[in-house]
PDB file of N, CA and C in Angstrom:
ATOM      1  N   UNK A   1     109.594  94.606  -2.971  1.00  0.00           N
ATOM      2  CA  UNK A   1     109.221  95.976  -2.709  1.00  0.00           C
ATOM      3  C   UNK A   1     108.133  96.003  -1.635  1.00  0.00           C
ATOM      4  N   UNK A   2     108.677  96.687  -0.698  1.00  0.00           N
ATOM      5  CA  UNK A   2     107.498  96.823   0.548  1.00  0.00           C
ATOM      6  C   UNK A   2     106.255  97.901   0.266  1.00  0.00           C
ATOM      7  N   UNK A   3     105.077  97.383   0.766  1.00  0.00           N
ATOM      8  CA  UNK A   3     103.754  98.980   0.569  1.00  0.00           C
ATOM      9  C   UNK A   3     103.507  99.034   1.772  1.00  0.00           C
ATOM     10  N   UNK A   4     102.930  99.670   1.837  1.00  0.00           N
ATOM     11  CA  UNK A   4     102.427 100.256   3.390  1.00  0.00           C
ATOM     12  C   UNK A   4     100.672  99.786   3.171  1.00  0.00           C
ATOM     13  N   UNK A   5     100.143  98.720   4.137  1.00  0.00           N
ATOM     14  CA  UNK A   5      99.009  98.291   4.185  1.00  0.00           C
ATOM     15  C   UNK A   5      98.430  99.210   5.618  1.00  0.00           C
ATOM     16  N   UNK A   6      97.270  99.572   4.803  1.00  0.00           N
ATOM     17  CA  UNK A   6      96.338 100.358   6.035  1.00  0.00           C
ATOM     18  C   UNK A   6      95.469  99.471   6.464  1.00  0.00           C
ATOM     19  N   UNK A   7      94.670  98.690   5.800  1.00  0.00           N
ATOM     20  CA  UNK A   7      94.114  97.534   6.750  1.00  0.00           C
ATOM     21  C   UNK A   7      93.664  96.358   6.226  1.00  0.00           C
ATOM     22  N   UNK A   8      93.293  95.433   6.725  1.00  0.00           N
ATOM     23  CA  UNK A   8      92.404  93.598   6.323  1.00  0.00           C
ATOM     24  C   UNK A   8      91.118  94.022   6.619  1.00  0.00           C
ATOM     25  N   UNK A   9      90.193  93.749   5.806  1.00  0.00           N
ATOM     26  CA  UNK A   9      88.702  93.931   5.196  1.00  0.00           C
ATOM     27  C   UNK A   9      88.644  91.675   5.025  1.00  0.00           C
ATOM     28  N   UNK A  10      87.575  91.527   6.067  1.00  0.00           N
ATOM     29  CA  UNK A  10      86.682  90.237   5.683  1.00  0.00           C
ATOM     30  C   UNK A  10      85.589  90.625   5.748  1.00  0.00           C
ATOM     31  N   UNK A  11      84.905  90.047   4.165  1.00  0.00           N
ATOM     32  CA  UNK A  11      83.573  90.018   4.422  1.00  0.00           C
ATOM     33  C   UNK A  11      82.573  88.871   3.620  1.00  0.00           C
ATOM     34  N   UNK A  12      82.225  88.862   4.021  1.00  0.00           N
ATOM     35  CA  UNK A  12      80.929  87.553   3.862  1.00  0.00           C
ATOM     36  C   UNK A  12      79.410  87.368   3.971  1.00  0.00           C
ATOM     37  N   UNK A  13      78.803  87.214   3.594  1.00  0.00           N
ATOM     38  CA  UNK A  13      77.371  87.375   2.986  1.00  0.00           C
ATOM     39  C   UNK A  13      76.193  86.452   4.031  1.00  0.00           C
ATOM     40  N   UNK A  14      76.435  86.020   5.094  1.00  0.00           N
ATOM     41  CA  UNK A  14      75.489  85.192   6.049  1.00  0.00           C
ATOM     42  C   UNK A  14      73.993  84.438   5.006  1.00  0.00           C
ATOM     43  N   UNK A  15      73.245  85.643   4.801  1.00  0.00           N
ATOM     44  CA  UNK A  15      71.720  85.318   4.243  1.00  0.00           C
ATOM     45  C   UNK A  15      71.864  85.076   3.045  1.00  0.00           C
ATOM     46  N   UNK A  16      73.822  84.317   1.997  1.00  0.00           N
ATOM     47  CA  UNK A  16      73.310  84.034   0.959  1.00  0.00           C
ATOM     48  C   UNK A  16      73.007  82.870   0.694  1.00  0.00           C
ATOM     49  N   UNK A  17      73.360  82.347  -0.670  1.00  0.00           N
ATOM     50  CA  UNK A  17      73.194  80.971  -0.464  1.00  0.00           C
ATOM     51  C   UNK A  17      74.954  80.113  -0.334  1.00  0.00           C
ATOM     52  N   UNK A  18      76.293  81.104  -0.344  1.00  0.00           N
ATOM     53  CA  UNK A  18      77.116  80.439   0.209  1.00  0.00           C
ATOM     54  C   UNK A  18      77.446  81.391   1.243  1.00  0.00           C
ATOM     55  N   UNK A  19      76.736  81.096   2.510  1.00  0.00           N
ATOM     56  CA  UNK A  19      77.088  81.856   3.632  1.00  0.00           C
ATOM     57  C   UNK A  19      78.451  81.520   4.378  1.00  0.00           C
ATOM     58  N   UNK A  20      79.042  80.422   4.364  1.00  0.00           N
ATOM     59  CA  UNK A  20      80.425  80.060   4.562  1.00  0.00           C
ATOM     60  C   UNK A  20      81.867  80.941   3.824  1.00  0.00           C
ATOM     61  N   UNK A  21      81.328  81.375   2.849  1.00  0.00           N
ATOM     62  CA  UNK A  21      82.306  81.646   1.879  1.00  0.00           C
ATOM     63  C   UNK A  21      83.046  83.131   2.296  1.00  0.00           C
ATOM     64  N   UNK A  22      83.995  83.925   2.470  1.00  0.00           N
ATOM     65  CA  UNK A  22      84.820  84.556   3.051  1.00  0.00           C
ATOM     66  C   UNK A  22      85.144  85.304   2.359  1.00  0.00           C
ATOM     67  N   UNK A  23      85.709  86.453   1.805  1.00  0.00           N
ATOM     68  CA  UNK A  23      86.242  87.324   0.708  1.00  0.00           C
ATOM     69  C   UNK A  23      87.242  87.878   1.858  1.00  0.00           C
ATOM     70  N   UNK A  24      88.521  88.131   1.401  1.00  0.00           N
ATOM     71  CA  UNK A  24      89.459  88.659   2.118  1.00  0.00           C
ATOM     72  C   UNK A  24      90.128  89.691   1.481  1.00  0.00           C
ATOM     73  N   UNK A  25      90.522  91.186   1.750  1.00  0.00           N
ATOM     74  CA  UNK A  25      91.342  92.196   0.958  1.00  0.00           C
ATOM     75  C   UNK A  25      91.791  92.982   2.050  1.00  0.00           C
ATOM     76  N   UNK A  26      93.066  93.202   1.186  1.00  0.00           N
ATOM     77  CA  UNK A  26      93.927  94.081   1.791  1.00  0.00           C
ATOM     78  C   UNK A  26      93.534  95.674   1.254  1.00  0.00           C
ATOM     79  N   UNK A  27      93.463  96.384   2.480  1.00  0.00           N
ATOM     80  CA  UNK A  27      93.614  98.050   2.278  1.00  0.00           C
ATOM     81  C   UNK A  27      95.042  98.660   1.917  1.00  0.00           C
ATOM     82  N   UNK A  28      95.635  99.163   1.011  1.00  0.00           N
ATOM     83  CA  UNK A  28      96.986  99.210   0.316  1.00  0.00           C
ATOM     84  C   UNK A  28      96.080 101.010   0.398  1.00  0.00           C
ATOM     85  N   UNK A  29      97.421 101.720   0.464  1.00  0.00           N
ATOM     86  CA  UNK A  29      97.804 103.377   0.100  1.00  0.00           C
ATOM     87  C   UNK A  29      98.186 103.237  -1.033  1.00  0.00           C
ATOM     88  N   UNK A  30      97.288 103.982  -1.661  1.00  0.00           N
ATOM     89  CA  UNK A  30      97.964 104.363  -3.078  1.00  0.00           C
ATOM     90  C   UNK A  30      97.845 105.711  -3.621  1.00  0.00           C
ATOM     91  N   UNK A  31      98.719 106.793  -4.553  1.00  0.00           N
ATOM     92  CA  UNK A  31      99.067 107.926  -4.803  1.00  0.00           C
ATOM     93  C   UNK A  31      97.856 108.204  -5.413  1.00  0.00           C
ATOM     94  N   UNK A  32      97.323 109.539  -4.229  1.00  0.00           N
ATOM     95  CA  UNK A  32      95.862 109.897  -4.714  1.00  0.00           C
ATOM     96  C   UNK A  32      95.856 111.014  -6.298  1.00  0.00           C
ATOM     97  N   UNK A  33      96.013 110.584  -7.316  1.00  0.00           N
ATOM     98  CA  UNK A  33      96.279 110.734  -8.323  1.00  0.00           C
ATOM     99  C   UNK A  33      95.295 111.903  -9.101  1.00  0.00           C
ATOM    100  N   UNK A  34      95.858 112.992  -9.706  1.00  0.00           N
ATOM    101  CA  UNK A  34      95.085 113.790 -10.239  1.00  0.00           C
ATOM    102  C   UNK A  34      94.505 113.349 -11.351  1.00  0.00           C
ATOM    103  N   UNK A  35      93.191 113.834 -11.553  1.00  0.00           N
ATOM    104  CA  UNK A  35      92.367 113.458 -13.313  1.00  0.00           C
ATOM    105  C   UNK A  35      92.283 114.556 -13.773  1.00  0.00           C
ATOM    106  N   UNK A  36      92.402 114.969 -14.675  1.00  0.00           N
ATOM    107  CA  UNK A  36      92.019 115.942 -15.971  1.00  0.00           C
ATOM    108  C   UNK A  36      91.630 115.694 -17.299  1.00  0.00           C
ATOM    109  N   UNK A  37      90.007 115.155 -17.427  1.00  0.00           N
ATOM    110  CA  UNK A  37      89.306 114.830 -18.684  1.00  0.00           C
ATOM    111  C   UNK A  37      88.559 115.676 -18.767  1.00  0.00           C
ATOM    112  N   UNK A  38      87.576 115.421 -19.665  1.00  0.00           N
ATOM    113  CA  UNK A  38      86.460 116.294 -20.299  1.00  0.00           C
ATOM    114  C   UNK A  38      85.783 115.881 -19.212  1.00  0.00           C
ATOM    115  N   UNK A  39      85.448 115.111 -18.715  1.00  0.00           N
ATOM    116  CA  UNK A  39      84.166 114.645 -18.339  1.00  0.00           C
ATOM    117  C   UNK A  39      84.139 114.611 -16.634  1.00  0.00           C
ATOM    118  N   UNK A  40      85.438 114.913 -16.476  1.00  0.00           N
ATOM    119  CA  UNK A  40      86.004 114.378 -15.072  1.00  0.00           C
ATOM    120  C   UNK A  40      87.332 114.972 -14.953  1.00  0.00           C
ATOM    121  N   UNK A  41      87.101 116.092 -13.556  1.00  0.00           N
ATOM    122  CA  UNK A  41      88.546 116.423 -13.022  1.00  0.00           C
ATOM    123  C   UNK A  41      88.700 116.631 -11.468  1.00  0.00           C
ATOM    124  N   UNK A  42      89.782 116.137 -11.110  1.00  0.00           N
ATOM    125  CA  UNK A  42      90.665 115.818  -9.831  1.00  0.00           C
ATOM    126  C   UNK A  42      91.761 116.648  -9.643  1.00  0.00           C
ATOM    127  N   UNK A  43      91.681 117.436  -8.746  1.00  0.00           N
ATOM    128  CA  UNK A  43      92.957 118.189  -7.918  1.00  0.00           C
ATOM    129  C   UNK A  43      93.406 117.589  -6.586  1.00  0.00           C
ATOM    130  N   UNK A  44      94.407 116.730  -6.507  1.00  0.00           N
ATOM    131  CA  UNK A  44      94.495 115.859  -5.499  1.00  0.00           C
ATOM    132  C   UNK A  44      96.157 116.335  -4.759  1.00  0.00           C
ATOM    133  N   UNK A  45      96.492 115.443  -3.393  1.00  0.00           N
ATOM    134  CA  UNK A  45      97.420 115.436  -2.679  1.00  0.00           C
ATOM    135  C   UNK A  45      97.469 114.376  -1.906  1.00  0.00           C
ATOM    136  N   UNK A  46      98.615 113.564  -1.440  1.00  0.00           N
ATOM    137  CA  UNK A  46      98.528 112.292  -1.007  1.00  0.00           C
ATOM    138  C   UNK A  46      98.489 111.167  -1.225  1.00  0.00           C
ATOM    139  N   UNK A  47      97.480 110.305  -0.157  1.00  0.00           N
ATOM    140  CA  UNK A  47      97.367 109.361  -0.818  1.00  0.00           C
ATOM    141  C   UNK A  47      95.676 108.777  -0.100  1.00  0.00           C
ATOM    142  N   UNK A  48      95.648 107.476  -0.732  1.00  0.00           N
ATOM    143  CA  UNK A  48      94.094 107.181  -0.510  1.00  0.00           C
ATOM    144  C   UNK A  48      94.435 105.654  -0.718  1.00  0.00           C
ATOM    145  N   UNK A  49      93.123 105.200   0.167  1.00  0.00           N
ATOM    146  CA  UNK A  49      92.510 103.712   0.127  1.00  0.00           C
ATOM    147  C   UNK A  49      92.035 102.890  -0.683  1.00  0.00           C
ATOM    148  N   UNK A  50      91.379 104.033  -1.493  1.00  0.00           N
ATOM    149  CA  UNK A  50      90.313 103.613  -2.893  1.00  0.00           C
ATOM    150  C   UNK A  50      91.418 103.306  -3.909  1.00  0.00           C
ATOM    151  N   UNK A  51      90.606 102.004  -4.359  1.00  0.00           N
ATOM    152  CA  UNK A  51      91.182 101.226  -5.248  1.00  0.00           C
ATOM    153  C   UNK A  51      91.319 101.857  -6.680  1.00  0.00           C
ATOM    154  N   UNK A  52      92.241 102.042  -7.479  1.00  0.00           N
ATOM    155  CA  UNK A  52      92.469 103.019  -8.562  1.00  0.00           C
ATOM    156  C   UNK A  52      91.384 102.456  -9.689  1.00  0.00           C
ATOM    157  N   UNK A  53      90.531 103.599 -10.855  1.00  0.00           N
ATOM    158  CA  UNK A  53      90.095 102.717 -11.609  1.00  0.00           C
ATOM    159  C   UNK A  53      90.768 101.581 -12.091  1.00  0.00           C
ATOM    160  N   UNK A  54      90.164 100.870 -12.470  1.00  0.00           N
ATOM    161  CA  UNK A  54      90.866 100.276 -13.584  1.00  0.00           C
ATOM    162  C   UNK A  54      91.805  98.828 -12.896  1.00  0.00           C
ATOM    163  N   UNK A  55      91.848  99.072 -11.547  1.00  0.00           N
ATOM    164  CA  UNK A  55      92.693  97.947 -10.601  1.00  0.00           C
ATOM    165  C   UNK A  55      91.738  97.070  -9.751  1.00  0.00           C
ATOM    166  N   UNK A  56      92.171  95.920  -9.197  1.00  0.00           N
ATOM    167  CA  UNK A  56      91.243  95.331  -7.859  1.00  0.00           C
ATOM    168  C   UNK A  56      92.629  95.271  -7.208  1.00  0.00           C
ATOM    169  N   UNK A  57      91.609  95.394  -5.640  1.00  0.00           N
ATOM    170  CA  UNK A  57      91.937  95.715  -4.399  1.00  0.00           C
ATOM    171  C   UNK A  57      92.890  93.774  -4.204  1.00  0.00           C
ATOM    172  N   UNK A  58      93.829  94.037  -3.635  1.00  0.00           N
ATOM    173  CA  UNK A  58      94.679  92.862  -3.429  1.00  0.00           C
ATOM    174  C   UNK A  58      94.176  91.786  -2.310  1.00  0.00           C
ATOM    175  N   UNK A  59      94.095  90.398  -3.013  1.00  0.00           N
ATOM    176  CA  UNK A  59      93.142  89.615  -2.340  1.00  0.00           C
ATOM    177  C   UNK A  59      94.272  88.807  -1.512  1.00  0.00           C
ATOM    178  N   UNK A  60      94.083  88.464  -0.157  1.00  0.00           N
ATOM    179  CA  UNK A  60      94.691  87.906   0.483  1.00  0.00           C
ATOM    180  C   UNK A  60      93.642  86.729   1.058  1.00  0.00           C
ATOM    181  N   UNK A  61      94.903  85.709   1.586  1.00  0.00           N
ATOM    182  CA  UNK A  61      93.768  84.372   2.103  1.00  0.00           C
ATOM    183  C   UNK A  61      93.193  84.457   3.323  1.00  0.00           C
ATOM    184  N   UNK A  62      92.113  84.022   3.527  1.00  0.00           N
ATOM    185  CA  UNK A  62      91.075  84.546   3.980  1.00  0.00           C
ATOM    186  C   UNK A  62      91.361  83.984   5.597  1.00  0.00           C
ATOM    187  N   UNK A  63      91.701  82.508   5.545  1.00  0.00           N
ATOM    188  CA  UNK A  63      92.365  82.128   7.057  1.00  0.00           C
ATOM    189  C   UNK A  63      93.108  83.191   7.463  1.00  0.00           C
ATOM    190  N   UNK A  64      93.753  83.173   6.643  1.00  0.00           N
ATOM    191  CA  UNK A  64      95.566  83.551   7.358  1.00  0.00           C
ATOM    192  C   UNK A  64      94.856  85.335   7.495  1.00  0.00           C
ATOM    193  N   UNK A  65      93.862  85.812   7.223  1.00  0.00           N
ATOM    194  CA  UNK A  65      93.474  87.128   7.565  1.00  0.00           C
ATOM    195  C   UNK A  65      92.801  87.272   8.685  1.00  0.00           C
ATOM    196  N   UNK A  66      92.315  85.893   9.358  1.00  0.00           N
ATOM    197  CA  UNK A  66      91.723  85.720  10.026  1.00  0.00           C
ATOM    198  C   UNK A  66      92.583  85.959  11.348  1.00  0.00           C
ATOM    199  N   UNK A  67      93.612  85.037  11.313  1.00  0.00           N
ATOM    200  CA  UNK A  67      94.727  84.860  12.004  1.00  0.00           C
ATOM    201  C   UNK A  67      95.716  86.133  12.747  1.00  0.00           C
ATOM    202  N   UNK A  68      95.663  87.010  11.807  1.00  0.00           N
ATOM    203  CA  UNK A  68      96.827  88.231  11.422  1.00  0.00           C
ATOM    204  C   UNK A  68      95.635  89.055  12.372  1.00  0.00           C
ATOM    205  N   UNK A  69      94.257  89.158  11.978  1.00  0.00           N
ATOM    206  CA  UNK A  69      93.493  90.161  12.838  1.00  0.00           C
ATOM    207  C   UNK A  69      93.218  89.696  14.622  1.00  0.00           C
ATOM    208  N   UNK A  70      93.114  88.266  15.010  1.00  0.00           N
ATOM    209  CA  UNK A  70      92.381  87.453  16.277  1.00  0.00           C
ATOM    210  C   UNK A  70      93.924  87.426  17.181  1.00  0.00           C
ATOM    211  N   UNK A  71      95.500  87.380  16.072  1.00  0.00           N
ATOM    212  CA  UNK A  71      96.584  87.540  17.335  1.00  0.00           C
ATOM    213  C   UNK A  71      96.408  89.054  17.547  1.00  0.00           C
ATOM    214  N   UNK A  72      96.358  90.053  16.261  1.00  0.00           N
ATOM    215  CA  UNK A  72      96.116  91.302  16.804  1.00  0.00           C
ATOM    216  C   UNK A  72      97.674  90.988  16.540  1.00  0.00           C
ATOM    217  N   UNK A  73      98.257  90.237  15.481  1.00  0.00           N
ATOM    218  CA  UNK A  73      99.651  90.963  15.267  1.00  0.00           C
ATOM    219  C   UNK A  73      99.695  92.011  14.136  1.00  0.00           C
ATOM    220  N   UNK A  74      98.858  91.931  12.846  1.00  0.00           N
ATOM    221  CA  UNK A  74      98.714  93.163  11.964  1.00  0.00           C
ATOM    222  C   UNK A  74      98.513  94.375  13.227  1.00  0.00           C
ATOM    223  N   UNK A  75      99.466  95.173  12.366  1.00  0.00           N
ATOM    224  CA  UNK A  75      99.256  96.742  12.897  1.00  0.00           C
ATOM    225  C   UNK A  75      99.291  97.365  11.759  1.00  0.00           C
ATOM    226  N   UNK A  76      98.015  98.498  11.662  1.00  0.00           N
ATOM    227  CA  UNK A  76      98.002  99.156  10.354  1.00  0.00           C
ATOM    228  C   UNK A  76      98.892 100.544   9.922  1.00  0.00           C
ATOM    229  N   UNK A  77      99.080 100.300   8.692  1.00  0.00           N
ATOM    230  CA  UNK A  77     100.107 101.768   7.885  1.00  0.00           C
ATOM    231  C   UNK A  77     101.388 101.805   8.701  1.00  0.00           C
ATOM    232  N   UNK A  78     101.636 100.375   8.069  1.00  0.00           N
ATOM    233  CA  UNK A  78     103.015  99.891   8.565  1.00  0.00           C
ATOM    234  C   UNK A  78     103.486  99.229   6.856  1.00  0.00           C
ATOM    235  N   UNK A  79     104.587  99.425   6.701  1.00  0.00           N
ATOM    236  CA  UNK A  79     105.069  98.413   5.689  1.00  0.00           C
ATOM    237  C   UNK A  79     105.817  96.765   5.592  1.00  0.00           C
ATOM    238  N   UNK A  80     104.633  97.037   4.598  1.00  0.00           N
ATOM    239  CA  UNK A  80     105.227  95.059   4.357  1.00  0.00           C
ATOM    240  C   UNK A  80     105.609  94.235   3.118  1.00  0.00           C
ATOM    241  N   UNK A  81     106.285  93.152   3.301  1.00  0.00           N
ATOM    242  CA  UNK A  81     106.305  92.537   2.146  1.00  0.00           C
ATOM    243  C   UNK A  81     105.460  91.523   1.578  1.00  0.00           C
ATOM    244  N   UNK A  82     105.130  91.363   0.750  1.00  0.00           N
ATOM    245  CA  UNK A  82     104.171  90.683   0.488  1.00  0.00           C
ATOM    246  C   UNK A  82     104.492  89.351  -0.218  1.00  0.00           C
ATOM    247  N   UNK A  83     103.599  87.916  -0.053  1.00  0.00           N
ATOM    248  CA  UNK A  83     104.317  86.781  -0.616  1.00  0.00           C
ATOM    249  C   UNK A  83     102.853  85.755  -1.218  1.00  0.00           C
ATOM    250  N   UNK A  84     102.880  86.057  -2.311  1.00  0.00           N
ATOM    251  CA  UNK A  84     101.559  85.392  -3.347  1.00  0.00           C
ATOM    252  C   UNK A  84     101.659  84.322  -3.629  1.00  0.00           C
ATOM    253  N   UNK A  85     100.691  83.855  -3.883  1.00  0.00           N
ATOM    254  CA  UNK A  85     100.063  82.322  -3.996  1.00  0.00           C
ATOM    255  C   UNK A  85      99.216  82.002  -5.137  1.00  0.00           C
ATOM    256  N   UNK A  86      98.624  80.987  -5.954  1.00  0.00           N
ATOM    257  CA  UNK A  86      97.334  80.831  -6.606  1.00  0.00           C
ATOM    258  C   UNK A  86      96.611  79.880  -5.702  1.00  0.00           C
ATOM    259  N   UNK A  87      95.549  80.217  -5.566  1.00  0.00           N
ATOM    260  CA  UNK A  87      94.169  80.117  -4.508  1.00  0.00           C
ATOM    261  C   UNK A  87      93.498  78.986  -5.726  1.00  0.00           C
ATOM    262  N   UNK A  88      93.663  77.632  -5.642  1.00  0.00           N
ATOM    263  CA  UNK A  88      92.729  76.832  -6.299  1.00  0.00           C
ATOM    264  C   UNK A  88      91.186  76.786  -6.291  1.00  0.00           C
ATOM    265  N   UNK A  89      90.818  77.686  -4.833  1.00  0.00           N
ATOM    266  CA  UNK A  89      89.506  77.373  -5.206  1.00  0.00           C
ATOM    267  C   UNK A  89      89.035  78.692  -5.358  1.00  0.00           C
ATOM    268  N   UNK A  90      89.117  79.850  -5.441  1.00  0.00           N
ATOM    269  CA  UNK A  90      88.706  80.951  -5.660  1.00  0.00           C
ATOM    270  C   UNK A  90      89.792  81.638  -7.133  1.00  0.00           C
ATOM    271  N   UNK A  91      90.448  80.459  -7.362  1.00  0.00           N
ATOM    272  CA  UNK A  91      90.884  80.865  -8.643  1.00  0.00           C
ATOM    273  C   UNK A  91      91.533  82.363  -8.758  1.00  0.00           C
ATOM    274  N   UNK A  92      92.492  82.793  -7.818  1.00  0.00           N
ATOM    275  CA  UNK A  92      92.670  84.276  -7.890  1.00  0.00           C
ATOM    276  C   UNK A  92      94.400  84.068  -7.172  1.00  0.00           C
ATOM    277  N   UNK A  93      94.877  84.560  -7.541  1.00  0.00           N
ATOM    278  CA  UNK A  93      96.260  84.922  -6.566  1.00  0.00           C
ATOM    279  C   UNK A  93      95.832  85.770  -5.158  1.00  0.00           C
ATOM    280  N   UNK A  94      96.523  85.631  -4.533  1.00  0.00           N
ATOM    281  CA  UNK A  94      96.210  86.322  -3.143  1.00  0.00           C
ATOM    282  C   UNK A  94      97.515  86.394  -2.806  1.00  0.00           C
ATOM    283  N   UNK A  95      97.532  87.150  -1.007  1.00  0.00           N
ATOM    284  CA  UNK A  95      98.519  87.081  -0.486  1.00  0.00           C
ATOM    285  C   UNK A  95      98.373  85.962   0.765  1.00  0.00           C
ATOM    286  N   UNK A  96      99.858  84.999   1.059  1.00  0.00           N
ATOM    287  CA  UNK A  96      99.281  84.030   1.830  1.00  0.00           C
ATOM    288  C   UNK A  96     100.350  84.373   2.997  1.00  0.00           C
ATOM    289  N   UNK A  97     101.131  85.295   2.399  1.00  0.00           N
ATOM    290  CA  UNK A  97     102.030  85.648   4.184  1.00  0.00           C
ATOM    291  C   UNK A  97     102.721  87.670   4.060  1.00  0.00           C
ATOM    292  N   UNK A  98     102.334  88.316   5.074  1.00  0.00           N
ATOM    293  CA  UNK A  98     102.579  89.820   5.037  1.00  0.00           C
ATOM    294  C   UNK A  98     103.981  89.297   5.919  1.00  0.00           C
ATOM    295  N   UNK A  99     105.229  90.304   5.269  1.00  0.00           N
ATOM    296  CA  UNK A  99     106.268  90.226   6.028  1.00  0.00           C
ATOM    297  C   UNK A  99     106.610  91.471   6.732  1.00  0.00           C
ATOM    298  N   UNK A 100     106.398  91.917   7.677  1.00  0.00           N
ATOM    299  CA  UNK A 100     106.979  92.906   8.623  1.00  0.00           C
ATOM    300  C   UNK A 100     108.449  93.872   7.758  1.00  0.00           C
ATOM    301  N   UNK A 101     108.516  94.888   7.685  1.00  0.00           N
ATOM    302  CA  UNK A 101     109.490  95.432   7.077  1.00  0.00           C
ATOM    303  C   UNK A 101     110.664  95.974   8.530  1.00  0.00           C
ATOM    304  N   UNK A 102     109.696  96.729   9.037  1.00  0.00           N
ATOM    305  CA  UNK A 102     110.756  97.426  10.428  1.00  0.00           C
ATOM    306  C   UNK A 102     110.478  95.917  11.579  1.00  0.00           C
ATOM    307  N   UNK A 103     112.085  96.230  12.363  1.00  0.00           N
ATOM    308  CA  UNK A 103     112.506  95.221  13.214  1.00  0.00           C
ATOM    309  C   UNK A 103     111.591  95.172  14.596  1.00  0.00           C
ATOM    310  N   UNK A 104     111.196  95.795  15.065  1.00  0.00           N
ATOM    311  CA  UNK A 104     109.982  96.254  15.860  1.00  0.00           C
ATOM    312  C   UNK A 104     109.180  95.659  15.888  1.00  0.00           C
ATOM    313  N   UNK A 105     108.269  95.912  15.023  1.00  0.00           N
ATOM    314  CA  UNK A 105     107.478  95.359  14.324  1.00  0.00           C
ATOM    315  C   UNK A 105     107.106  93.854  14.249  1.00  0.00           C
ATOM    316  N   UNK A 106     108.278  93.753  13.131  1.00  0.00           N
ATOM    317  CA  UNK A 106     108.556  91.895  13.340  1.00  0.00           C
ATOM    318  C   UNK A 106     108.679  91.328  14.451  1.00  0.00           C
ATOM    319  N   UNK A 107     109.101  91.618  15.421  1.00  0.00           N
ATOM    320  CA  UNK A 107     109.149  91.209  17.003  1.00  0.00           C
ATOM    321  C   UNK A 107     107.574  91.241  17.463  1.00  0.00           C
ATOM    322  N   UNK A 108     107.003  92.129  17.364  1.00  0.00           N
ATOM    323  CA  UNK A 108     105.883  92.108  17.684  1.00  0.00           C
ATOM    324  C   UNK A 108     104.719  91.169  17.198  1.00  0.00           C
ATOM    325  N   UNK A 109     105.014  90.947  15.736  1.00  0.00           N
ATOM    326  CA  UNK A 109     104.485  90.277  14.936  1.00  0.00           C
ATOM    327  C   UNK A 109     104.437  88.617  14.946  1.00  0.00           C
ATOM    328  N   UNK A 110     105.996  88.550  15.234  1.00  0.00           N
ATOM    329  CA  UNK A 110     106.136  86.791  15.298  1.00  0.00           C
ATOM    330  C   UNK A 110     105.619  86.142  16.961  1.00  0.00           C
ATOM    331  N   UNK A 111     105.569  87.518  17.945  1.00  0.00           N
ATOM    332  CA  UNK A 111     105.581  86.941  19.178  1.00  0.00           C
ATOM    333  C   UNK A 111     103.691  87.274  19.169  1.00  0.00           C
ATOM    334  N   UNK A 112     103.425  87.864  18.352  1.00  0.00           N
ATOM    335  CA  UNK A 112     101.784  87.600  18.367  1.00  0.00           C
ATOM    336  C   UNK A 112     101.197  86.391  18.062  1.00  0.00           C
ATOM    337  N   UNK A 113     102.135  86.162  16.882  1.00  0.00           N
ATOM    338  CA  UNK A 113     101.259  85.194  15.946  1.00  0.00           C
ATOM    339  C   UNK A 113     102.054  83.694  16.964  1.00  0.00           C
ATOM    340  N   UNK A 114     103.009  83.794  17.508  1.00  0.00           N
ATOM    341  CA  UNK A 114     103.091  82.501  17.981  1.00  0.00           C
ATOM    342  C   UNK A 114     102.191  82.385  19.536  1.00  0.00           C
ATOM    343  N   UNK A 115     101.840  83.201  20.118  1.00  0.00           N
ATOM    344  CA  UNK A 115     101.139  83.734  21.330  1.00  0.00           C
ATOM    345  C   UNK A 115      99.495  82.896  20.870  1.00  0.00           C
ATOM    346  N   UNK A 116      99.474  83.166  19.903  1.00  0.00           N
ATOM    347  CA  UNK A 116      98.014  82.845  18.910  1.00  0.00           C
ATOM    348  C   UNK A 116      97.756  81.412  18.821  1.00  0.00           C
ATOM    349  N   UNK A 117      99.056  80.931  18.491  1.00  0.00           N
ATOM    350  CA  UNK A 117      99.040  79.815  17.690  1.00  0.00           C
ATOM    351  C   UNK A 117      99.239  78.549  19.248  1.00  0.00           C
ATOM    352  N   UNK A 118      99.596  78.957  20.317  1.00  0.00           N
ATOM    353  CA  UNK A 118      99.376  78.318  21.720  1.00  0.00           C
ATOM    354  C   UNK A 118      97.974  77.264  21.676  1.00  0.00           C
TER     355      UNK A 118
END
């Protein structure tokens, strides 16, 4: 099942004490969902970025995000497929390859990333 990714978020902490260390997430659209509690209510339409309660934001590997942003082959609020992994050292599933859904696209995509990889 393809989603439509709006964008790759890296971020990383310089002044901590693991300043090397990378966090990588994907920006995913998701159905901006009405609330109606006591405590809390939402009249909504669309869709949104923000991660739903109750969910985390989809972690992708942090190279290969690196990669996808420096060919400048990701193009955002496009749909893709997605292909998961378990991450031994961050202990988390991620995504370790976005697949292009429209043919366009993919052209654009494979001739970036091999343009890159020169």
């Amino acid at each position: 099942m393809a989603i439509v990714i709006a964008g790759i978020g890296i971020t990383s902490f310089p002044e901590s004490k693991n300043p090397d260390v990378e966090n990588a997430k994907l920006e995913v659209l998701y159905p901006f969902e009405q609330v109606d509690s006591p405590k809390f209510k939402r009249k909504s339409s669309g869709r949104t970025t923000a991660t739903p309660f109750g969910k985390e934001a989809i972690a992708i590997n942090a190279e290969y995000a690196h990669k996808l942003i420096d060919s400048q082959a990701f193009v955002g609020d496009k749909e893709y497929d997605l292909k998961f992994s378990f991450n031994d050292d961050t202990f988390e599933n991620e995504v370790t390859e976005i697949i292009p859904v429209n043919a366009q696209l993919k052209e654009h995509f494979n001739i970036s990333l091999k343009n890159h990889n020169k």
